[in-house]
C-alpha atoms as a PDB file:
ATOM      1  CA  UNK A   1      15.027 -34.467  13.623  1.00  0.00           C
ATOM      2  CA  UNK A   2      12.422 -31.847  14.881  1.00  0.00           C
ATOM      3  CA  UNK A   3       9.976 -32.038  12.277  1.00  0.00           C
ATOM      4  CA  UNK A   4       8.320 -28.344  13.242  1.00  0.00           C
ATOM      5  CA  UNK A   5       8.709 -25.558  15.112  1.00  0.00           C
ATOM      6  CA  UNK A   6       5.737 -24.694  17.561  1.00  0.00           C
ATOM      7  CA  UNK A   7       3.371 -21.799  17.465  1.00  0.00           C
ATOM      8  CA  UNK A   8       0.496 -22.347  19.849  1.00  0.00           C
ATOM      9  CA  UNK A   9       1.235 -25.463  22.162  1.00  0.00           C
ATOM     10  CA  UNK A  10      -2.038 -27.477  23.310  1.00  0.00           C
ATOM     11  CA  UNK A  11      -2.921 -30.641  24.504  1.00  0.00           C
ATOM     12  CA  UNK A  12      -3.637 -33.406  21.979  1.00  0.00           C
ATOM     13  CA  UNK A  13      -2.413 -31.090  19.137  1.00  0.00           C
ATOM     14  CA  UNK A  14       0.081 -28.253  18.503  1.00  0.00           C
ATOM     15  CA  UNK A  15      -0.272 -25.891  16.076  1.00  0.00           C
ATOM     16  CA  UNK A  16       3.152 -25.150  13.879  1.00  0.00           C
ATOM     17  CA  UNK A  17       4.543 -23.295  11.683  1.00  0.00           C
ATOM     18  CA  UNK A  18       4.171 -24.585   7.702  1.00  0.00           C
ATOM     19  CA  UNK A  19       7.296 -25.544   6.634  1.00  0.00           C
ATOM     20  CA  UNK A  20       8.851 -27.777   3.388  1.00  0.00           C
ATOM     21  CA  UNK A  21       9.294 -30.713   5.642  1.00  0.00           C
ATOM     22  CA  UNK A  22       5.364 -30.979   5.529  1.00  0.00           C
ATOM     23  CA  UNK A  23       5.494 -30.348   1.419  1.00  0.00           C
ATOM     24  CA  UNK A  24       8.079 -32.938   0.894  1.00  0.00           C
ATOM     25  CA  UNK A  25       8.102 -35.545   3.326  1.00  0.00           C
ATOM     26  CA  UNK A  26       4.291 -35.953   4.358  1.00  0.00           C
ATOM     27  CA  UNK A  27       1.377 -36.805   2.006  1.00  0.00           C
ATOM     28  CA  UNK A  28      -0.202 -33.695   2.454  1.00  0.00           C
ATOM     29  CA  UNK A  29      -0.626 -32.863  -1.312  1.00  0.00           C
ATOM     30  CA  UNK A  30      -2.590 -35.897  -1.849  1.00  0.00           C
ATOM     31  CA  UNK A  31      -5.388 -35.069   0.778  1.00  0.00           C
ATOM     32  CA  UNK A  32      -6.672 -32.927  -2.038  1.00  0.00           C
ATOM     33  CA  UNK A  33      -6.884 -35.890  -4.185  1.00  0.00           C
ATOM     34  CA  UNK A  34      -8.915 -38.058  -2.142  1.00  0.00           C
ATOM     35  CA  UNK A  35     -12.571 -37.864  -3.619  1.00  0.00           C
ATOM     36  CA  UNK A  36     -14.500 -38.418  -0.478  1.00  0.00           C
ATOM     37  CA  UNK A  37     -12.681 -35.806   1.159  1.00  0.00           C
ATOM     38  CA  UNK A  38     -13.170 -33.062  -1.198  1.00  0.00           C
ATOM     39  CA  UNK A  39     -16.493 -33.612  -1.903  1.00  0.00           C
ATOM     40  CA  UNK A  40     -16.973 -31.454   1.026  1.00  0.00           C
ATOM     41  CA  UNK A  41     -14.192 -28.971   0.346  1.00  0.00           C
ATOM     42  CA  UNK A  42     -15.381 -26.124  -2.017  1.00  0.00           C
ATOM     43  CA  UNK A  43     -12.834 -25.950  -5.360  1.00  0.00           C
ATOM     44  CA  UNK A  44     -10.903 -28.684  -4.257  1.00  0.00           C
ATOM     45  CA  UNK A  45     -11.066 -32.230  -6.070  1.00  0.00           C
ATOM     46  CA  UNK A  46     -11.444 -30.394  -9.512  1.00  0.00           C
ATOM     47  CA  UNK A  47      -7.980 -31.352 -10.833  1.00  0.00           C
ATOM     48  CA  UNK A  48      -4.787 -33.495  -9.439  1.00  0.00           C
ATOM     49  CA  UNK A  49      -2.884 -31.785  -6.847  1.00  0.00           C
ATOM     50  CA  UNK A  50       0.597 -32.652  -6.536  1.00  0.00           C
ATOM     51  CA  UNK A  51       3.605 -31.716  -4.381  1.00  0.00           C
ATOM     52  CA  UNK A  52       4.490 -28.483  -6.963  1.00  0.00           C
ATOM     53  CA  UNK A  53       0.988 -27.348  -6.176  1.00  0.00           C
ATOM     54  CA  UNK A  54       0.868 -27.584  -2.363  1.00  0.00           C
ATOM     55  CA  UNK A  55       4.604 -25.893  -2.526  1.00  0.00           C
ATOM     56  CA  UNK A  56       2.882 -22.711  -3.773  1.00  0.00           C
ATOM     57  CA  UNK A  57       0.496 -23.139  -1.061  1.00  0.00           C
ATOM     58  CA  UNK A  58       3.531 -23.075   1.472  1.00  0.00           C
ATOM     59  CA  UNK A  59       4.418 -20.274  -0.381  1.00  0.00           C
ATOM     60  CA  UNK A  60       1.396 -18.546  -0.130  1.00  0.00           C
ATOM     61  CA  UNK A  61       1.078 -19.716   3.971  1.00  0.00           C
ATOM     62  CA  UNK A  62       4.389 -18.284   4.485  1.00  0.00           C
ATOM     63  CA  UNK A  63       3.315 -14.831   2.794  1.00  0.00           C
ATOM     64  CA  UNK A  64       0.194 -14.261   4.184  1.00  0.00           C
ATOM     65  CA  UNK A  65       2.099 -14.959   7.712  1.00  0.00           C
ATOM     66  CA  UNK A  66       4.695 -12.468   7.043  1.00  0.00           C
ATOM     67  CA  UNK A  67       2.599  -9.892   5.377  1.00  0.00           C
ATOM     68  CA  UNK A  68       0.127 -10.139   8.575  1.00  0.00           C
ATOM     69  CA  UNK A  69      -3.005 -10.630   6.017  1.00  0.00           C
ATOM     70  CA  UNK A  70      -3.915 -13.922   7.512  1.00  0.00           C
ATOM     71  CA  UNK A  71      -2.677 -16.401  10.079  1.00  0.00           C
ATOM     72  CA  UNK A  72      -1.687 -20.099   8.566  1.00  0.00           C
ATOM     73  CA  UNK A  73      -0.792 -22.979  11.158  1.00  0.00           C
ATOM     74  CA  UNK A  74      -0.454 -26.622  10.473  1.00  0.00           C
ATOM     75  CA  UNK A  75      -2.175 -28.910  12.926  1.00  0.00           C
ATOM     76  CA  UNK A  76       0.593 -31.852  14.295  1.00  0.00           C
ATOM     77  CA  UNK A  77       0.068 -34.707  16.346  1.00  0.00           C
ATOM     78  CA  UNK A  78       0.992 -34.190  19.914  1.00  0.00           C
ATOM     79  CA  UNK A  79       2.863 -37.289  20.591  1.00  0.00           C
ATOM     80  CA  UNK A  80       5.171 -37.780  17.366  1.00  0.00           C
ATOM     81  CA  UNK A  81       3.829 -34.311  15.481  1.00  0.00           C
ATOM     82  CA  UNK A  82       2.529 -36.264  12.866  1.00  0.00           C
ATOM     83  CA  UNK A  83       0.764 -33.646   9.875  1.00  0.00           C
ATOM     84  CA  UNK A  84      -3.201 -34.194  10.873  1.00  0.00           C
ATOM     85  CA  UNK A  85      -4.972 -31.109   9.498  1.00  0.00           C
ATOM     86  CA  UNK A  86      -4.044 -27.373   8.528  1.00  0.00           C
ATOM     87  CA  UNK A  87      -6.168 -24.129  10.060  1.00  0.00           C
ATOM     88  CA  UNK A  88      -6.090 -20.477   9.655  1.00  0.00           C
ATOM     89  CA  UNK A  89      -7.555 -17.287  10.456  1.00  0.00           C
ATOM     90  CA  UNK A  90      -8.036 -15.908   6.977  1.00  0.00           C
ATOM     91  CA  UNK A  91      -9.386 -12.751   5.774  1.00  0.00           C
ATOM     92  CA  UNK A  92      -8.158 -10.459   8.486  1.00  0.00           C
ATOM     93  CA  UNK A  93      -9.892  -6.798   8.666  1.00  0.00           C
ATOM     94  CA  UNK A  94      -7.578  -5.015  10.720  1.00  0.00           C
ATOM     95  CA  UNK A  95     -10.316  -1.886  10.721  1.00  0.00           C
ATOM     96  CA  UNK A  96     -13.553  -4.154  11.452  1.00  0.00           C
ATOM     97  CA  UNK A  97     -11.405  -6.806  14.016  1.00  0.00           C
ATOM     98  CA  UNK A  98     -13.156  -9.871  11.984  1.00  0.00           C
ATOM     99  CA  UNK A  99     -11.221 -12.854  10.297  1.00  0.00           C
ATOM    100  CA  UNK A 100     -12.487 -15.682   9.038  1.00  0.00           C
ATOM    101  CA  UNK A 101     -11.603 -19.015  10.833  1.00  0.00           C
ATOM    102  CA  UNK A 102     -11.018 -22.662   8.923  1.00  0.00           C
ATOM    103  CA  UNK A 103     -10.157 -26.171   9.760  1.00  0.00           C
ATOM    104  CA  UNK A 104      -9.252 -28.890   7.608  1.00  0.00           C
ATOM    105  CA  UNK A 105      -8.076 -32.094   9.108  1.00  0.00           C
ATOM    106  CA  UNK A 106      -6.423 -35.148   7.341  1.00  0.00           C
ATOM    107  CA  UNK A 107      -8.888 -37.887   5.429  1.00  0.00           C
ATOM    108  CA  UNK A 108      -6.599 -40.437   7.164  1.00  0.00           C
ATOM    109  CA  UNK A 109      -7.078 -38.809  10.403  1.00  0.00           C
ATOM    110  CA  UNK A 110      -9.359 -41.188  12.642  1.00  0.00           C
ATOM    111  CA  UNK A 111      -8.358 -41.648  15.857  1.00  0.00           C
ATOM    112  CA  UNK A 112      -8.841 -38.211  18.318  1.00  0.00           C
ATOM    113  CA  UNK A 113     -10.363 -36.621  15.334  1.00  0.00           C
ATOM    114  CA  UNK A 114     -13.057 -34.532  17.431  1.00  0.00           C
ATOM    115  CA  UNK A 115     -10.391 -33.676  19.934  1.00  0.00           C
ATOM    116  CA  UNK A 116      -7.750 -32.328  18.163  1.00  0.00           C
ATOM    117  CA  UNK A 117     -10.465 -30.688  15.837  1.00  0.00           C
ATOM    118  CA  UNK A 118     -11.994 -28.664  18.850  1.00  0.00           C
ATOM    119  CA  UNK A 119      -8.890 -27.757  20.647  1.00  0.00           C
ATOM    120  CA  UNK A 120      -7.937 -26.136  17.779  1.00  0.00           C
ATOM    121  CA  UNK A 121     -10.968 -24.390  17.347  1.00  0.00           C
ATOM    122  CA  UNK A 122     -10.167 -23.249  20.941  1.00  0.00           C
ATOM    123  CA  UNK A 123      -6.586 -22.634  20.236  1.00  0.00           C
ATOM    124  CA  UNK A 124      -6.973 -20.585  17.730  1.00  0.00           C
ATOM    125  CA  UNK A 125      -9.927 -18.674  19.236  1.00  0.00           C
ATOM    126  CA  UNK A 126      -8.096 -17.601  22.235  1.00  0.00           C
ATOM    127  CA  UNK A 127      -5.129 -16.313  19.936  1.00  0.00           C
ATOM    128  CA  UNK A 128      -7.339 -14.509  18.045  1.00  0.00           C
ATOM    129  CA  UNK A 129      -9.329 -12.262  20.900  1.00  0.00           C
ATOM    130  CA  UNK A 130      -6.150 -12.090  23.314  1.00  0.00           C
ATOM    131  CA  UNK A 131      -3.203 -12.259  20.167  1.00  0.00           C
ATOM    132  CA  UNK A 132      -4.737 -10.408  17.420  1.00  0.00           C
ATOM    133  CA  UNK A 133      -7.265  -8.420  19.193  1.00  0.00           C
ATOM    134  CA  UNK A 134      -9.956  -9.223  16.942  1.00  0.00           C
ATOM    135  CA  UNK A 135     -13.687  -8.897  17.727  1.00  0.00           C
ATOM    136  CA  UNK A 136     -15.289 -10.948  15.960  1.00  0.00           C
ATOM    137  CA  UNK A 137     -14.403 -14.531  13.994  1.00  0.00           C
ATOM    138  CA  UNK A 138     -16.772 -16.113  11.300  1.00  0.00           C
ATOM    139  CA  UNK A 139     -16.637 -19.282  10.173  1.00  0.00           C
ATOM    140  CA  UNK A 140     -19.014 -21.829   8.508  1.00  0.00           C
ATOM    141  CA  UNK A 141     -19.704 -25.810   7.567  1.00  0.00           C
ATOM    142  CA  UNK A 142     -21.783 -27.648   5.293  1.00  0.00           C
ATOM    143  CA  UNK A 143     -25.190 -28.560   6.992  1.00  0.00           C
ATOM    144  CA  UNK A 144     -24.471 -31.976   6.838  1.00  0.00           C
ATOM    145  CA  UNK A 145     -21.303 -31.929   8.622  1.00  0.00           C
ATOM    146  CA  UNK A 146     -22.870 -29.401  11.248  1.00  0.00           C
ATOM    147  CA  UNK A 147     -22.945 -31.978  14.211  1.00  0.00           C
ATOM    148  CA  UNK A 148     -19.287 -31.018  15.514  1.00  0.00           C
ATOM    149  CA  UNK A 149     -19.659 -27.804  14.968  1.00  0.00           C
ATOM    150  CA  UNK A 150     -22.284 -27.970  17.953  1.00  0.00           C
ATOM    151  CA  UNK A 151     -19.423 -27.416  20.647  1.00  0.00           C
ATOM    152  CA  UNK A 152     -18.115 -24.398  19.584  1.00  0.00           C
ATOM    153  CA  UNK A 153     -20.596 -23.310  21.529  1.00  0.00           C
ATOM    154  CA  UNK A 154     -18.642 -24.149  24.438  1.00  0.00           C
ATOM    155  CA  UNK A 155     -16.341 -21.300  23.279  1.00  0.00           C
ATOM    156  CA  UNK A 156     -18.613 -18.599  22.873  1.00  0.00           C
ATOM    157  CA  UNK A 157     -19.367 -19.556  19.302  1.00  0.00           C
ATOM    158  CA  UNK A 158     -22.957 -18.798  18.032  1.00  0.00           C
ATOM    159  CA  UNK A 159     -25.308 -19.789  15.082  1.00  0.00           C
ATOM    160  CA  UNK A 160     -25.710 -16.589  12.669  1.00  0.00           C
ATOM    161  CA  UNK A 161     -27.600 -18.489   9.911  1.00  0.00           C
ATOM    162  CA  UNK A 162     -28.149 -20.812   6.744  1.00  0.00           C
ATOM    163  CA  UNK A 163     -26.681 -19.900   3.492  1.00  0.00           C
ATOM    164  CA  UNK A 164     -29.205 -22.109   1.437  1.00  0.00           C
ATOM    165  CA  UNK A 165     -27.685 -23.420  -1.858  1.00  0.00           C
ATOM    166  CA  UNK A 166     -24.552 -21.940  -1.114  1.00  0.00           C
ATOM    167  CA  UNK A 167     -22.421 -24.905  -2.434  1.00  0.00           C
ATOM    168  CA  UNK A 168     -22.395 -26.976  -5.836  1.00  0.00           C
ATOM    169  CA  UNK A 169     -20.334 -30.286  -6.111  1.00  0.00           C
ATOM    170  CA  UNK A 170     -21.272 -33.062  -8.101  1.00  0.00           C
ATOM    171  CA  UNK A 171     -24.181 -31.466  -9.449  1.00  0.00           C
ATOM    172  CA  UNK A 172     -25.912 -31.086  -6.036  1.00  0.00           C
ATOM    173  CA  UNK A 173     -26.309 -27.863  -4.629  1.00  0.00           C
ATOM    174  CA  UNK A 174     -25.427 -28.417  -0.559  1.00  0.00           C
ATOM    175  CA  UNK A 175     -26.764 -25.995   2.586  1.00  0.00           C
ATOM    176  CA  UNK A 176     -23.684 -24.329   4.583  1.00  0.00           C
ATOM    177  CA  UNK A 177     -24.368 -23.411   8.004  1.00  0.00           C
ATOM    178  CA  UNK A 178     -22.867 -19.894   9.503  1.00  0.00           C
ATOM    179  CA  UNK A 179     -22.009 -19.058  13.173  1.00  0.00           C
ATOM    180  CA  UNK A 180     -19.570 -16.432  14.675  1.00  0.00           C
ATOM    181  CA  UNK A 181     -17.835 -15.605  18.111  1.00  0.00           C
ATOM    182  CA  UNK A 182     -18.242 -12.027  19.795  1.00  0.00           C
ATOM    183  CA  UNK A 183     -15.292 -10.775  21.745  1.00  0.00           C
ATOM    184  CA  UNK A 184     -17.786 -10.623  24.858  1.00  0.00           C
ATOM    185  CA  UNK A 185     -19.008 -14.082  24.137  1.00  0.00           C
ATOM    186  CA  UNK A 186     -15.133 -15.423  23.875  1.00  0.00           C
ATOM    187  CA  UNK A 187     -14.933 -13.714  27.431  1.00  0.00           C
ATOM    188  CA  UNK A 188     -18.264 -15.223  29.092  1.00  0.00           C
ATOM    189  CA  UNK A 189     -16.498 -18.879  27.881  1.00  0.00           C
ATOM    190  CA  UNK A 190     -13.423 -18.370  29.365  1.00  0.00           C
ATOM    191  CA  UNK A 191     -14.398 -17.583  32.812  1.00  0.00           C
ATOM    192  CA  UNK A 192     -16.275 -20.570  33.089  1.00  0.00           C
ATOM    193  CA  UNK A 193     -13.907 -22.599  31.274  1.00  0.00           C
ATOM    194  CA  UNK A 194     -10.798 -21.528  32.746  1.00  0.00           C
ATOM    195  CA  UNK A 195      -8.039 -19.219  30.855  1.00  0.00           C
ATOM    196  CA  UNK A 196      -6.726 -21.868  28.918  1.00  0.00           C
ATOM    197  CA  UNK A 197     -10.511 -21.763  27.210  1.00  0.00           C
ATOM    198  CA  UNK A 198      -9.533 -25.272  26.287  1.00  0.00           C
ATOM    199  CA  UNK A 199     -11.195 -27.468  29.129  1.00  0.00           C
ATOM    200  CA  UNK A 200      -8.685 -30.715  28.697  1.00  0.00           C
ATOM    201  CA  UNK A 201      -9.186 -33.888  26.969  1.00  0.00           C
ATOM    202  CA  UNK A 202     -10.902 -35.727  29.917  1.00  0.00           C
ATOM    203  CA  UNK A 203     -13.181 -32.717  31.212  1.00  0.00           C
ATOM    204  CA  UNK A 204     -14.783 -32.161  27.254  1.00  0.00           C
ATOM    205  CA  UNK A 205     -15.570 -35.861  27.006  1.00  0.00           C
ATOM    206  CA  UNK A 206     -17.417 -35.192  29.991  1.00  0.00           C
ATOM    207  CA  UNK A 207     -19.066 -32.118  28.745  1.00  0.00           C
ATOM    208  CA  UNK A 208     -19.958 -33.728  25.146  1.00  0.00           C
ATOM    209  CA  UNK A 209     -21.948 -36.753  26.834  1.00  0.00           C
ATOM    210  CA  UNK A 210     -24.014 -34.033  28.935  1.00  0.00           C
ATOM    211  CA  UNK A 211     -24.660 -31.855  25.670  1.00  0.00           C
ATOM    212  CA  UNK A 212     -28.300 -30.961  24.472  1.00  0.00           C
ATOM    213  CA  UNK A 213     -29.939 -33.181  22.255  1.00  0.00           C
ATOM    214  CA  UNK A 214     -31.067 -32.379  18.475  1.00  0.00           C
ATOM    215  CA  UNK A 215     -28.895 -30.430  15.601  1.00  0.00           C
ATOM    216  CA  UNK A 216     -29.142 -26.707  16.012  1.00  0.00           C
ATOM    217  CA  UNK A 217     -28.285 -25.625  12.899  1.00  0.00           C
ATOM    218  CA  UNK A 218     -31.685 -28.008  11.919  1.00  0.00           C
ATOM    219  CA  UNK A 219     -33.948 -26.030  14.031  1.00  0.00           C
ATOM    220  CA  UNK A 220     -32.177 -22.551  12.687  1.00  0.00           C
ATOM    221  CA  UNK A 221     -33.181 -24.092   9.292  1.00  0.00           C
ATOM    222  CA  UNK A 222     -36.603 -24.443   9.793  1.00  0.00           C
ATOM    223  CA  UNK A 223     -37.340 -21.508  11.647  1.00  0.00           C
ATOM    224  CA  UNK A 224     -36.117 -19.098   9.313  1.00  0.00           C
ATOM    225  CA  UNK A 225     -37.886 -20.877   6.536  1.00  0.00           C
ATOM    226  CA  UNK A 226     -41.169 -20.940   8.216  1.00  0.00           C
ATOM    227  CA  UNK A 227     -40.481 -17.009   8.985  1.00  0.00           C
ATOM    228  CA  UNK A 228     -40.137 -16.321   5.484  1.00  0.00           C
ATOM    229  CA  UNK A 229     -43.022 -18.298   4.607  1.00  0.00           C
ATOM    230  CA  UNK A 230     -45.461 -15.959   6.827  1.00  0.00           C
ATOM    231  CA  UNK A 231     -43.371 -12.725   5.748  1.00  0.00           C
ATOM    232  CA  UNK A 232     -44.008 -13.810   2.114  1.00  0.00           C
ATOM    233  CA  UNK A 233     -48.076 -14.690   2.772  1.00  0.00           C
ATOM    234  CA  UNK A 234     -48.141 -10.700   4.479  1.00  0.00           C
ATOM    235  CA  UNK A 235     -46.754  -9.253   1.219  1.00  0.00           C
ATOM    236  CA  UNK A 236     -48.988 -11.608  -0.921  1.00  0.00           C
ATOM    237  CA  UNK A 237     -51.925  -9.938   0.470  1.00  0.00           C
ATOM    238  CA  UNK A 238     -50.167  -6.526   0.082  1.00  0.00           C
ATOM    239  CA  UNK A 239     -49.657  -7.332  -3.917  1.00  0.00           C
ATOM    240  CA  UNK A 240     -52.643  -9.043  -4.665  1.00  0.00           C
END
């Protein structure tokens, strides 16, 4: 039985169109009920979700689709198209060209996690500057879970900022890290990369091992604290 229909075909994952199949027959619902997963996950975890719930999500998906206010894929498994995570382009400004990208994969997703993760990132950012005609796509990730965000870059992706205190879960604030793609950076990428934007499985394993050293987002941190700090001592002396 064909499980899903495909929207944007890729390598080691396809991205397909939400359906009930992945509502009733997958345990997609109870992602949202695994604690370590949604302790990343901003308003999720809070209360059970169950299989009414995530049908008004489909419902909502389906919408927003039709309606052209966002874009909502599922992420499936290239061999068997096994549910592994859910993305979208949310938050569309048709007069501005932004959106707002996101990508949630499965808590029981381990193996090919960081490839099907950044294909999709590519996936979706080539459907978004060539598709949509957007110029510009935001998206963000707690600090701590910055280190995969890294190869974006690869993509034309770029680091905008750090929202300090930005998230509160378990009665710890967290630090969520910003970055954004241009429609000229998207461009730059893909004529080194190829059209596809997407390098291949075996030619971004190649690429990752060669990848600078130290987190980014880290040194984007710091330096805009330290800024700050010598802004503030200026208008201390202006005050005092």
């Amino acid at each position: 039985m064909k499980k899903y229909q495909v929207f944007i075909k890729g390598e080691t994952v396809d991205l397909v169109i939400p359906n009930k199949y992945a509502v009733e027959k997958t345990q997609w619902h109870n992602w949202f009920n695994n604690e370590k997963f949604t302790r990343v996950l901003i308003n999720h975890g809070l209360f059970p979700n169950t299989i009414d719930n995530q049908k008004l999500v489909l419902k909502k998906m389906i919408e927003s689709n039709k309606n052209k206010e966002g874009l909502f894929l599922l992420m499936a498994e290239k061999k068997n198209h096994k549910l592994i995570g859910v993305c979208s382009l949310s938050k569309i400004d048709w007069v501005n060209r932004t959106a707002y990208m996101a990508i949630v994969t499965s808590p029981f997703r381990k193996k090919n996690f960081l490839f099907n993760s950044v294909e999709t990132k590519a996936l979706l950012t080539k459907h978004a500057f060539e598709k949509l005609n957007l110029n510009k796509i935001r998206t963000s990730q707690l600090l701590e879970l910055s280190e995969w965000q890294k190869y974006s870059n690869l993509f034309g992706f770029k680091v905008e900022g750090i929202f300090k205190n930005h998230y509160l879960k378990d009665n710890k604030y967290y630090d969520v890290c910003m970055h954004s793609c241009l429609l000229d950076d998207f461009l730059k990428s893909k004529k080194k990369l190829g059209e596809n934007l997407w390098p291949g499985k075996k030619k971004f394993f190649e690429l990752i091992l060669k990848f600078p050293k130290g987190d980014i987002y880290e040194k984007v941190k710091k330096s805009i604290d330290l800024e700050n700090k010598k802004f503030d001592k200026k208008i201390e002396k202006i005050i005092s």
